[in-house]
N, C-alpha and C. Protein backbone atom coordinates (compact mmCIF):
# COMPACT_ATOMS: atom_id res chain seq x y z
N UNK A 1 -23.95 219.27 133.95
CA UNK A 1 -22.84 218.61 134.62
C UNK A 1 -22.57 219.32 135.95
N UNK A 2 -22.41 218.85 136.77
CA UNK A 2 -22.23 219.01 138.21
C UNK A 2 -20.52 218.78 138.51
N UNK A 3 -19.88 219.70 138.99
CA UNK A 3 -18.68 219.77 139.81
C UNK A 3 -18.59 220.09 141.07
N UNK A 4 -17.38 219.84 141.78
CA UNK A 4 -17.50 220.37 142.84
C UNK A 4 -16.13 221.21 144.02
N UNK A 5 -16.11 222.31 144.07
CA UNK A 5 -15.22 223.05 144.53
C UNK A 5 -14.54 222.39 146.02
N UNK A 6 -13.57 222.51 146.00
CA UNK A 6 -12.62 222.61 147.20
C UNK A 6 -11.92 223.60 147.69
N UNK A 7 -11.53 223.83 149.04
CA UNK A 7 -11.05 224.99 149.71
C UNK A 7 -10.69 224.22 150.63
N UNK A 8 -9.02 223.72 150.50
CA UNK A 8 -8.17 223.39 151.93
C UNK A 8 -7.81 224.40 152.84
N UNK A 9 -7.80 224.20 153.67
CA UNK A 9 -7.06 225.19 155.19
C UNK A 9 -7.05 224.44 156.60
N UNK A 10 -5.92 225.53 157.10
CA UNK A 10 -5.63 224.77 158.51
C UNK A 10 -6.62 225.09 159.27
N UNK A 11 -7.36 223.91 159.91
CA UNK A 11 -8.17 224.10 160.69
C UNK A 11 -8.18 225.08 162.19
N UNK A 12 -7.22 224.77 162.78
CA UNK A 12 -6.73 226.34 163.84
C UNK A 12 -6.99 227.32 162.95
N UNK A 13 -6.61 227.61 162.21
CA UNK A 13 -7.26 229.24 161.58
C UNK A 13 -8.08 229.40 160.59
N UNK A 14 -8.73 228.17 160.03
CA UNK A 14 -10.08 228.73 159.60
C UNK A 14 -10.17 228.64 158.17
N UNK A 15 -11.30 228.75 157.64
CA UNK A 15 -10.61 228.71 155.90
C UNK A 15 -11.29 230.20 155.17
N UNK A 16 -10.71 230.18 154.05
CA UNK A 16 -10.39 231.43 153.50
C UNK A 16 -9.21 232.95 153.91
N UNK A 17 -8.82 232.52 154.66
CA UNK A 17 -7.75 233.40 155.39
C UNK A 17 -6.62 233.41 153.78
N UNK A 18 -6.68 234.99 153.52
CA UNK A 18 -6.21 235.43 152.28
C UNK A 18 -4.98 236.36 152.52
N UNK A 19 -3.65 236.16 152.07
CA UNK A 19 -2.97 237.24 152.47
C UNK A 19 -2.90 238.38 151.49
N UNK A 20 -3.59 238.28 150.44
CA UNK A 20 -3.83 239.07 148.96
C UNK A 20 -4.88 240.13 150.31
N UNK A 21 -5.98 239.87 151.12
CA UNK A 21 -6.28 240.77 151.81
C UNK A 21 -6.00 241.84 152.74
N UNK A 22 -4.73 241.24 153.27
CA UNK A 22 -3.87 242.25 154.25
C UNK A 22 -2.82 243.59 153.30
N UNK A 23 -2.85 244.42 154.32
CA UNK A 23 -1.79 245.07 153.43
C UNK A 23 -0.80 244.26 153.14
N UNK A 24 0.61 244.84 152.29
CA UNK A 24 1.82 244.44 152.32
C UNK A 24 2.46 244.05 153.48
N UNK A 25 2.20 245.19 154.61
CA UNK A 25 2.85 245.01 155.65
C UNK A 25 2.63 243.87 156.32
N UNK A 26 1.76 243.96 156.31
CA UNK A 26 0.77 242.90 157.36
C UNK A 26 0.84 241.36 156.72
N UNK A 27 0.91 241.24 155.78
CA UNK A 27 0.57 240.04 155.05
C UNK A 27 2.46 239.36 154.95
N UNK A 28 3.44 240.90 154.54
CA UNK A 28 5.06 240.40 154.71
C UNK A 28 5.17 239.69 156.07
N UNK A 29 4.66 240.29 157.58
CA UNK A 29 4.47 239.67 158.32
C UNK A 29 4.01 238.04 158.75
N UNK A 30 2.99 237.93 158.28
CA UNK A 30 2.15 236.80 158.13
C UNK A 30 2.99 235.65 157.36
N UNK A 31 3.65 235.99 156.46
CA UNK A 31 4.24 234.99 155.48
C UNK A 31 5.56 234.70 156.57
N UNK A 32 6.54 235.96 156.68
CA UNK A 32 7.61 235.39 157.84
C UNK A 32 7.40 234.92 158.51
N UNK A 33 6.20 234.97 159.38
CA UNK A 33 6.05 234.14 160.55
C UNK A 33 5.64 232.44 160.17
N UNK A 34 5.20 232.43 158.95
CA UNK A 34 4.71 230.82 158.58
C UNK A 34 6.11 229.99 158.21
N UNK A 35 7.34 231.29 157.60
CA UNK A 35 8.17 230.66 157.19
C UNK A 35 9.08 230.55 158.30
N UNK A 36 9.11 231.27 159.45
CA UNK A 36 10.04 230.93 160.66
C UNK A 36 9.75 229.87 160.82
N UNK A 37 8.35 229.65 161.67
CA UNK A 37 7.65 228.45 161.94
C UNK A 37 8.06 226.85 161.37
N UNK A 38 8.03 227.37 159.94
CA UNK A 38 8.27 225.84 159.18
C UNK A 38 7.73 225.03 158.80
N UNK A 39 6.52 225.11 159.41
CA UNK A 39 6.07 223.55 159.62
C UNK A 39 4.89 223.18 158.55
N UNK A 40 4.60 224.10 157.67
CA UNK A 40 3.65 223.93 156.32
C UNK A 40 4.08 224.19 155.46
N UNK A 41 3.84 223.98 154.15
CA UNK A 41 4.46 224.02 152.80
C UNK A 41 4.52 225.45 152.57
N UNK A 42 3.29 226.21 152.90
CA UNK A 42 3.65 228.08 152.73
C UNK A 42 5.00 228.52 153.14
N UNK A 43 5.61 227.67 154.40
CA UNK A 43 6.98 228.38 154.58
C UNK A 43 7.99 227.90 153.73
N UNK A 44 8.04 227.13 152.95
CA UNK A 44 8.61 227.35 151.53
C UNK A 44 9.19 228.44 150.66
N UNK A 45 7.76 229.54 150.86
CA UNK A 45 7.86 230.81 149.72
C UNK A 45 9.19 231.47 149.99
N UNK A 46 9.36 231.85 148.82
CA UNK A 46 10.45 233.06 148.92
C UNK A 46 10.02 234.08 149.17
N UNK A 47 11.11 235.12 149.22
CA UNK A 47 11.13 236.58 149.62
C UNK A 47 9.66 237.30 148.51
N UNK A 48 10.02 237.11 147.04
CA UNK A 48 8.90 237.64 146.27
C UNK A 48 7.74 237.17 145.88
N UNK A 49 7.29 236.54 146.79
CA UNK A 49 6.15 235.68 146.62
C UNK A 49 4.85 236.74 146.72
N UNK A 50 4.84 237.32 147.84
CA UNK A 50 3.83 238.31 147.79
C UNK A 50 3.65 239.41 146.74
N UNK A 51 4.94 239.95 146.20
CA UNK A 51 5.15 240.45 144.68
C UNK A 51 4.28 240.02 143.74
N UNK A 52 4.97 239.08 143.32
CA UNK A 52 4.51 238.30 142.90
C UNK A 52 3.11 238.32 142.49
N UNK A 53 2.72 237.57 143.20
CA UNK A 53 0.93 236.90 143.88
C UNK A 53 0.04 237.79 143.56
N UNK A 54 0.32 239.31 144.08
CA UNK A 54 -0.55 240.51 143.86
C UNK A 54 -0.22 240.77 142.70
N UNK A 55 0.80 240.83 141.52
CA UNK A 55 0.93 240.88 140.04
C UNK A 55 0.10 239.70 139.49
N UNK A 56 0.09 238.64 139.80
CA UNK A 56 -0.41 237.69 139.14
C UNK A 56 -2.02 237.91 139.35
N UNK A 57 -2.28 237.82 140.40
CA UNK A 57 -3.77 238.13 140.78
C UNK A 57 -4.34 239.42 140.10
N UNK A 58 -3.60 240.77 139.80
CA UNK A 58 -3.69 241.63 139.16
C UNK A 58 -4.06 241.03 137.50
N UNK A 59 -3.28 240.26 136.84
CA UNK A 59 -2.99 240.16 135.04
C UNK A 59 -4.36 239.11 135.19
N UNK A 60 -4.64 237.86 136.12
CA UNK A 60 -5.63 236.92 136.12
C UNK A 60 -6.96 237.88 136.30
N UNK A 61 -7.37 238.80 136.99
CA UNK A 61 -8.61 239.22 137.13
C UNK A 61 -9.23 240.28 136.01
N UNK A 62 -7.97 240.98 134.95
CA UNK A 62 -8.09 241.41 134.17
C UNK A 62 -8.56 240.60 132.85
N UNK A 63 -7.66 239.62 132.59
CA UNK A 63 -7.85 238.48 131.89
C UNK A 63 -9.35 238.30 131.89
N UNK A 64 -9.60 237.81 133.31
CA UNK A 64 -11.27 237.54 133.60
C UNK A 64 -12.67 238.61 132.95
N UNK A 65 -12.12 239.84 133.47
CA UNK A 65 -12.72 241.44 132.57
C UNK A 65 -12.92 240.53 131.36
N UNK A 66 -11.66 240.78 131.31
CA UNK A 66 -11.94 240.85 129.21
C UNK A 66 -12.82 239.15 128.44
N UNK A 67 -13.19 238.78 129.41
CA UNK A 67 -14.19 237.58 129.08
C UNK A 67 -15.46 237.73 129.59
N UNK A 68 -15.54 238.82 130.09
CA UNK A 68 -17.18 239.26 130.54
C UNK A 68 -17.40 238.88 132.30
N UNK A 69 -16.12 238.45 132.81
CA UNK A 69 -16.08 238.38 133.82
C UNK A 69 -16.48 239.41 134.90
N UNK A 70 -16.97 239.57 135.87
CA UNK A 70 -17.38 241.13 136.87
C UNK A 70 -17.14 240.80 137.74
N UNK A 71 -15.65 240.61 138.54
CA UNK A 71 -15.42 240.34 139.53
C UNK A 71 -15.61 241.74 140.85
N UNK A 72 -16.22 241.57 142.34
CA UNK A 72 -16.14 242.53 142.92
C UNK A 72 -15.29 242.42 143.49
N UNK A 73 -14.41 241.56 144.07
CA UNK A 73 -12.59 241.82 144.99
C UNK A 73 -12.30 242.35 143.39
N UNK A 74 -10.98 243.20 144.58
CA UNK A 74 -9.65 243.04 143.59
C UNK A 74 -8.50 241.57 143.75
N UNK A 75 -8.93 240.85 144.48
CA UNK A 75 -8.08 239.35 144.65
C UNK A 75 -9.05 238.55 144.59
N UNK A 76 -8.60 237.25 144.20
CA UNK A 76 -9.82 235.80 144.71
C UNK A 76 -9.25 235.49 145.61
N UNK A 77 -10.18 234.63 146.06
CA UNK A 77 -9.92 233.63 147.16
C UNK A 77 -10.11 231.80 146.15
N UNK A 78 -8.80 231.50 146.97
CA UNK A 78 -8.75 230.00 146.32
C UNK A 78 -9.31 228.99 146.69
N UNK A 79 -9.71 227.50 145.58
CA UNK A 79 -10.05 226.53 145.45
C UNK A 79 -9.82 226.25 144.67
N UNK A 80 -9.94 224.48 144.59
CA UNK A 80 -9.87 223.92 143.05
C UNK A 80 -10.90 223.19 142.49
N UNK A 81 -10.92 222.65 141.41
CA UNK A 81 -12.30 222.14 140.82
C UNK A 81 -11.79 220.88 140.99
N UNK A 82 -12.92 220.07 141.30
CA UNK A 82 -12.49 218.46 141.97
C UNK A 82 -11.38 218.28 143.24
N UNK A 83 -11.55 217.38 143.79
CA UNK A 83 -10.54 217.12 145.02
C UNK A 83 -9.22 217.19 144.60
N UNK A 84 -8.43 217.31 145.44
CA UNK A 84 -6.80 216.85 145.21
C UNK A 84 -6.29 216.74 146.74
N UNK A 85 -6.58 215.14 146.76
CA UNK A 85 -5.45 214.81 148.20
C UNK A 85 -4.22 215.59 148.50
N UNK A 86 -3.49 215.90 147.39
CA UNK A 86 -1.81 216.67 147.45
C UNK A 86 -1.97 218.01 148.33
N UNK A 87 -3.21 219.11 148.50
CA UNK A 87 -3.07 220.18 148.87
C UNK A 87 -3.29 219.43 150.29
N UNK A 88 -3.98 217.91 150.84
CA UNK A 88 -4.22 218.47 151.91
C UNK A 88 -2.82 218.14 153.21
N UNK A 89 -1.44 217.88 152.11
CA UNK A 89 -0.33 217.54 152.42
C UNK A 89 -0.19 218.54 153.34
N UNK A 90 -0.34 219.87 152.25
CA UNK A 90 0.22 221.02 152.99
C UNK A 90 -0.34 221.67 154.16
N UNK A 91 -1.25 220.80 154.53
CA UNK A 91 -1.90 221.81 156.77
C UNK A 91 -1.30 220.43 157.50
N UNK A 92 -0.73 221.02 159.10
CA UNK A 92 -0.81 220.27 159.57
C UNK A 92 -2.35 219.25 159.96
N UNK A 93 -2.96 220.45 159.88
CA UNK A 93 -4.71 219.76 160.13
C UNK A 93 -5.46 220.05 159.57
N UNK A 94 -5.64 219.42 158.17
CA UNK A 94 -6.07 219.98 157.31
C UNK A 94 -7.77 219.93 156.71
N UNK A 95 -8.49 221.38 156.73
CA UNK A 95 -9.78 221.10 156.65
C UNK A 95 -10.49 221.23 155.58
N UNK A 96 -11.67 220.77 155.46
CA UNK A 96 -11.69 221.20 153.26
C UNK A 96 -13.51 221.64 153.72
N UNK A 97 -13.68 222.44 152.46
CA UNK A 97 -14.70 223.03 152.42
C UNK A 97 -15.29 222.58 150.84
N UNK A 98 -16.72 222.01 150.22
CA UNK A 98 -17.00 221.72 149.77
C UNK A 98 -18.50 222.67 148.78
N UNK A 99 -18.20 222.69 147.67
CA UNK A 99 -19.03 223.72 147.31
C UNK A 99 -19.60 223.18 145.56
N UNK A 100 -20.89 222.82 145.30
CA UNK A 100 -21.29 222.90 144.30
C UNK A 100 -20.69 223.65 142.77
N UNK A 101 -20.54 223.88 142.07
CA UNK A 101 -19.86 224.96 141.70
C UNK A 101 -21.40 225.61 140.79
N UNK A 102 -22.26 224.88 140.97
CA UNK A 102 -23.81 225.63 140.62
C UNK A 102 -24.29 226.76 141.51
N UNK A 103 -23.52 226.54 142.62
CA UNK A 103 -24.08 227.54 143.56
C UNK A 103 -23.41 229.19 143.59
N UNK A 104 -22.51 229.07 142.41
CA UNK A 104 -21.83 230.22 142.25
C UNK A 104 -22.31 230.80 140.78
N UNK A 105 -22.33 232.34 141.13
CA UNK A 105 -22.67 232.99 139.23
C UNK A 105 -21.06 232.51 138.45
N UNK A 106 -21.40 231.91 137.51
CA UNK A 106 -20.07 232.01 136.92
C UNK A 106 -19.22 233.85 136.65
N UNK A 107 -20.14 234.64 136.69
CA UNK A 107 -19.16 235.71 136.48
C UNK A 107 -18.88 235.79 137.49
N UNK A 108 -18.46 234.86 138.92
CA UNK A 108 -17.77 235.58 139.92
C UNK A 108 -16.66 234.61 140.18
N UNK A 109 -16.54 233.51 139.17
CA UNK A 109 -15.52 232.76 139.62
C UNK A 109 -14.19 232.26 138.04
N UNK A 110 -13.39 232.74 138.04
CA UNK A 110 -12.74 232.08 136.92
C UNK A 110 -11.54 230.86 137.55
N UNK A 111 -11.02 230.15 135.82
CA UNK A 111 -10.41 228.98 136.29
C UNK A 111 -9.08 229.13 135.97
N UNK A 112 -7.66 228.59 136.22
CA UNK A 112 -6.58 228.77 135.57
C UNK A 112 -6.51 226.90 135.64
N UNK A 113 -5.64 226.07 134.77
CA UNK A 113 -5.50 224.97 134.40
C UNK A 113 -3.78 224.64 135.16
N UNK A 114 -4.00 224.47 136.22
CA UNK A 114 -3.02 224.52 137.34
C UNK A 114 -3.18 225.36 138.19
N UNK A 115 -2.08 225.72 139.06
CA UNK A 115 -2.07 226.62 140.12
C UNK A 115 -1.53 227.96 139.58
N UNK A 116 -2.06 229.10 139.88
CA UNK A 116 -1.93 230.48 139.15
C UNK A 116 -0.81 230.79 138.91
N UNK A 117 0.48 230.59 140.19
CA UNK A 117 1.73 230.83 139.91
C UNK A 117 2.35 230.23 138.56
N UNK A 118 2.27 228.98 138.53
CA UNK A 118 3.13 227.82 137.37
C UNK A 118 2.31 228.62 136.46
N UNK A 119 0.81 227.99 136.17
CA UNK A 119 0.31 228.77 134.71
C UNK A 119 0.56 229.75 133.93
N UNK A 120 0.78 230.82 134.96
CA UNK A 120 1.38 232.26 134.11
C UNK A 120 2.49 232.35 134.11
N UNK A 121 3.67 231.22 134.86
CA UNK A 121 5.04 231.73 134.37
C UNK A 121 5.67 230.63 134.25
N UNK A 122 5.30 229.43 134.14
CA UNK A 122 5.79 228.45 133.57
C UNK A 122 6.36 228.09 132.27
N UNK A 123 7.67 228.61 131.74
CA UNK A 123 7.95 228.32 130.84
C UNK A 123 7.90 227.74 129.65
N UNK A 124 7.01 227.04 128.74
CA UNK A 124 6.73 226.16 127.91
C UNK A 124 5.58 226.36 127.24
N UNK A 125 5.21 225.32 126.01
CA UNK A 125 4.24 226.14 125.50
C UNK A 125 3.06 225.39 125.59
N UNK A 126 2.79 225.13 126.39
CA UNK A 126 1.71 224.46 126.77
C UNK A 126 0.44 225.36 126.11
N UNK A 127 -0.87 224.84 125.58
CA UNK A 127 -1.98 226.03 125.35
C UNK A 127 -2.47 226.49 126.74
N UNK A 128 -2.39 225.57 127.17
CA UNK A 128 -3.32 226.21 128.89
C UNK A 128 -2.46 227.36 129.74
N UNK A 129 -1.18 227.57 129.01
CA UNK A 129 -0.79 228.64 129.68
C UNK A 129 -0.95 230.01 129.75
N UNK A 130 -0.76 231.08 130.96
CA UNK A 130 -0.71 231.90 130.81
C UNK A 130 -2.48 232.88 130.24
N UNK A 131 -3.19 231.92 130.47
CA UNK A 131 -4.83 231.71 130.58
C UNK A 131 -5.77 231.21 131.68
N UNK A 132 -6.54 232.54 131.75
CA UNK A 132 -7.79 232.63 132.34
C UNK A 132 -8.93 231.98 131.75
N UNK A 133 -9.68 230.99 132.37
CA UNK A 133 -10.56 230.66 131.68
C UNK A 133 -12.10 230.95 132.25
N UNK A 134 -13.26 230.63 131.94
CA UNK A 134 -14.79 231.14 132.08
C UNK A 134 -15.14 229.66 132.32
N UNK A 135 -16.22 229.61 133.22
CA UNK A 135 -16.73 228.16 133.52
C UNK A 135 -17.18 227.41 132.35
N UNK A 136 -17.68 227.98 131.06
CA UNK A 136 -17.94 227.16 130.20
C UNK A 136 -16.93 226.82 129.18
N UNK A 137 -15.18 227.85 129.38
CA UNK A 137 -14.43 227.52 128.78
C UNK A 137 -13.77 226.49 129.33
N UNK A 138 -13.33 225.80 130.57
CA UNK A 138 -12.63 225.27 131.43
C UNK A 138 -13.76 223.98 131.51
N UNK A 139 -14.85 223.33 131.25
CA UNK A 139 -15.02 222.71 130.58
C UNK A 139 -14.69 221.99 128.84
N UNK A 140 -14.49 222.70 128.17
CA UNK A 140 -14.02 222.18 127.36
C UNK A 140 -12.10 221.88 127.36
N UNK A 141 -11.63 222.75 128.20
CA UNK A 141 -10.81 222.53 128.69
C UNK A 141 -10.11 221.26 129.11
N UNK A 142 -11.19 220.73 130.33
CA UNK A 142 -11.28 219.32 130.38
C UNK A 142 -11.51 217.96 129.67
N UNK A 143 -12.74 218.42 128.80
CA UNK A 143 -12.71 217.72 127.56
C UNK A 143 -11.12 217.45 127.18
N UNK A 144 -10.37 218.32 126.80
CA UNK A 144 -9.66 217.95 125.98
C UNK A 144 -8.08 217.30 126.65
N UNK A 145 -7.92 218.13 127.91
CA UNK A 145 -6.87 217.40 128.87
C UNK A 145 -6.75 216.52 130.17
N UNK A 146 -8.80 216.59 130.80
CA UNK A 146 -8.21 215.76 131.66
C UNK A 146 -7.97 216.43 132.86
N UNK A 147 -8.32 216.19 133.96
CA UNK A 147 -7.84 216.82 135.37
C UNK A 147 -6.54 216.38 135.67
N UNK A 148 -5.87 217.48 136.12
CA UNK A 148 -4.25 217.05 136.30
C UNK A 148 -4.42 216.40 137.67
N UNK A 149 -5.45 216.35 138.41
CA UNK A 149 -5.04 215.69 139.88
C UNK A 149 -5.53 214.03 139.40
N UNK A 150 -5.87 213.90 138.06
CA UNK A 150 -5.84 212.02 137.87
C UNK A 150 -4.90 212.04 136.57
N UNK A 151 -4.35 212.86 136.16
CA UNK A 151 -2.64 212.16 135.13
C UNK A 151 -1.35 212.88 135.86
N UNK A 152 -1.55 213.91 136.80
CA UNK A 152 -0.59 214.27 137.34
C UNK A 152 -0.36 214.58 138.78
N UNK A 153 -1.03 213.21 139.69
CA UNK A 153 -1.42 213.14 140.49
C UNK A 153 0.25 213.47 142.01
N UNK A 154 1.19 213.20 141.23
CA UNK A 154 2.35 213.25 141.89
C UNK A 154 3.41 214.49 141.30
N UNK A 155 2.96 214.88 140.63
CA UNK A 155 3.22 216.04 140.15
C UNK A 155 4.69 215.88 139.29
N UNK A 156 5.04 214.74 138.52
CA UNK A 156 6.03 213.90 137.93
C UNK A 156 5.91 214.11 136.33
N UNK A 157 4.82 214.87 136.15
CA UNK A 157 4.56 215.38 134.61
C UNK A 157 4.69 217.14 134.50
N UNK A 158 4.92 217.35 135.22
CA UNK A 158 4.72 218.89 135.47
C UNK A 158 4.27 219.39 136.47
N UNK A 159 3.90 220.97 136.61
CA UNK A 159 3.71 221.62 137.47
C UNK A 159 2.14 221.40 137.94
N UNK A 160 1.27 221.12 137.07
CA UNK A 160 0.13 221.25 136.62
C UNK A 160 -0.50 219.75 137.67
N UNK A 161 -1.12 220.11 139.54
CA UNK A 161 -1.43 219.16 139.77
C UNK A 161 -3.09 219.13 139.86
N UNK A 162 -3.46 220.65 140.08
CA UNK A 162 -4.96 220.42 140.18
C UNK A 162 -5.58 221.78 138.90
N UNK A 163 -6.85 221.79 138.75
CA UNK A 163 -7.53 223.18 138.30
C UNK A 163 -7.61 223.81 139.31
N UNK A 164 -7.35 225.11 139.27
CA UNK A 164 -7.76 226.12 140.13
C UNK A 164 -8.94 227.38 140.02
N UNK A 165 -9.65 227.36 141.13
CA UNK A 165 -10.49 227.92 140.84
C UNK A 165 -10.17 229.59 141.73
N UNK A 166 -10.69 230.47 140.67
CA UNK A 166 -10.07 231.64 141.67
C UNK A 166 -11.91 232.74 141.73
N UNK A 167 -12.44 232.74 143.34
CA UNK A 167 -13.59 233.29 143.19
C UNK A 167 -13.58 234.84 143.59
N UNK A 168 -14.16 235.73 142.98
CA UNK A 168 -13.81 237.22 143.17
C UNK A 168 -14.70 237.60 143.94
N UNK A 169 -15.86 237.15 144.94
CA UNK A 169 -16.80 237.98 145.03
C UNK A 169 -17.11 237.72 146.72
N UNK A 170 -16.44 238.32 147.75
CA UNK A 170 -16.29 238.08 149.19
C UNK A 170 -17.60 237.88 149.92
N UNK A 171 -18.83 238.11 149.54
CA UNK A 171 -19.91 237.90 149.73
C UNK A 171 -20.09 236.19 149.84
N UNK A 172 -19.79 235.81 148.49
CA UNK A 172 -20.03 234.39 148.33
C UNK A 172 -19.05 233.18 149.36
N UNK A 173 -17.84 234.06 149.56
CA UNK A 173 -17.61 233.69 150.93
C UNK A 173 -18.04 233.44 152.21
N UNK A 174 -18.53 234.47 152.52
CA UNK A 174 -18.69 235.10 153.73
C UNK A 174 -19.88 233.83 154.26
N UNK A 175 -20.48 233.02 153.51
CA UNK A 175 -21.43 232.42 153.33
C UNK A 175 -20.93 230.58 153.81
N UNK A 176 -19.68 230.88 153.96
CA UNK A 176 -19.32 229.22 154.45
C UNK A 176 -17.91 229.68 155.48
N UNK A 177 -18.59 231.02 155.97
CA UNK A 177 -16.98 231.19 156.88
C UNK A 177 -17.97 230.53 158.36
């Protein structure tokens, strides 16, 4: 079975631009200035978002470990599995990057069943919560629920609008910058 990865970004700056890569400082920066600005859905975040993000990205890549995962970042860089028109709400000019998902070792990429934030702290007891999954688990995954960007396409069922794919290995980047 064949899938295929996405990676939205604003075209003025490029895609993969990670603030999990900057220091704190640099990255607290980066976020104020998107949220002065206004004008994209990132300036939304709150104050602990970067908190946050680097805890979550921390418990998700461990998660990944303990499934035989070998990630070389200590952060991923994001995408999701299959399209979702909704992210490309959020650029003013918004550019997408397209990727086999054969063309990646699965030990360098794991999945969460939504967007990382909601999954791990979304209240409820959903099974897909609060779980890391392995490319051959996140298939069956689907099997059993379905891509949320075709039952929860407006995001009117929950938090849960696309799969997310989170890839650890900056090399495999570096390769569509």
């Amino acid at each position: 079975m064949t899938y295929y990865l996405y990676h939205y970004f604003e075209k003025e700056m490029g895609p993969f631009k990670n603030l999990s890569k900057l220091s704190m400082d640099d990255a607290a920066k980066v976020s104020n200035q998107i949220k002065k600005e206004g004008k994209v859905f990132a300036s939304r975040r709150n104050d602990e978002y970067l908190m946050i993000r680097r805890e979550l990205e921390r418990t998700a890549r461990d998660l990944f470990i303990s499934k035989g995962g070998k990630p070389v970042n200590t952060f991923p860089h994001y995408m999701t599995l299959g399209a979702c028109s909704w992210l490309q709400t959020w650029y003013l000019e918004p550019g997408i990057i397209t990727i086999d998902w054969n063309e990646i070792a699965k030990e360098s990429m794991s999945f969460t069943y939504g967007d990382l934030f909601p999954t791990m702290r979304y209240p409820d007891e959903k099974p897909y919560r609060k779980q890391v999954y392995t490319k051959d688990e996140i298939i069956k995954v689907i099997d059993q629920f379905g891509f949320p960007q075709d039952w929860n396409h407006d995001g009117a069922k929950g938090p849960e609008r696309y799969i997310e794919v989170q890839i650890w290995d900056e090399q495999i980047i570096q390769r569509y910058l």
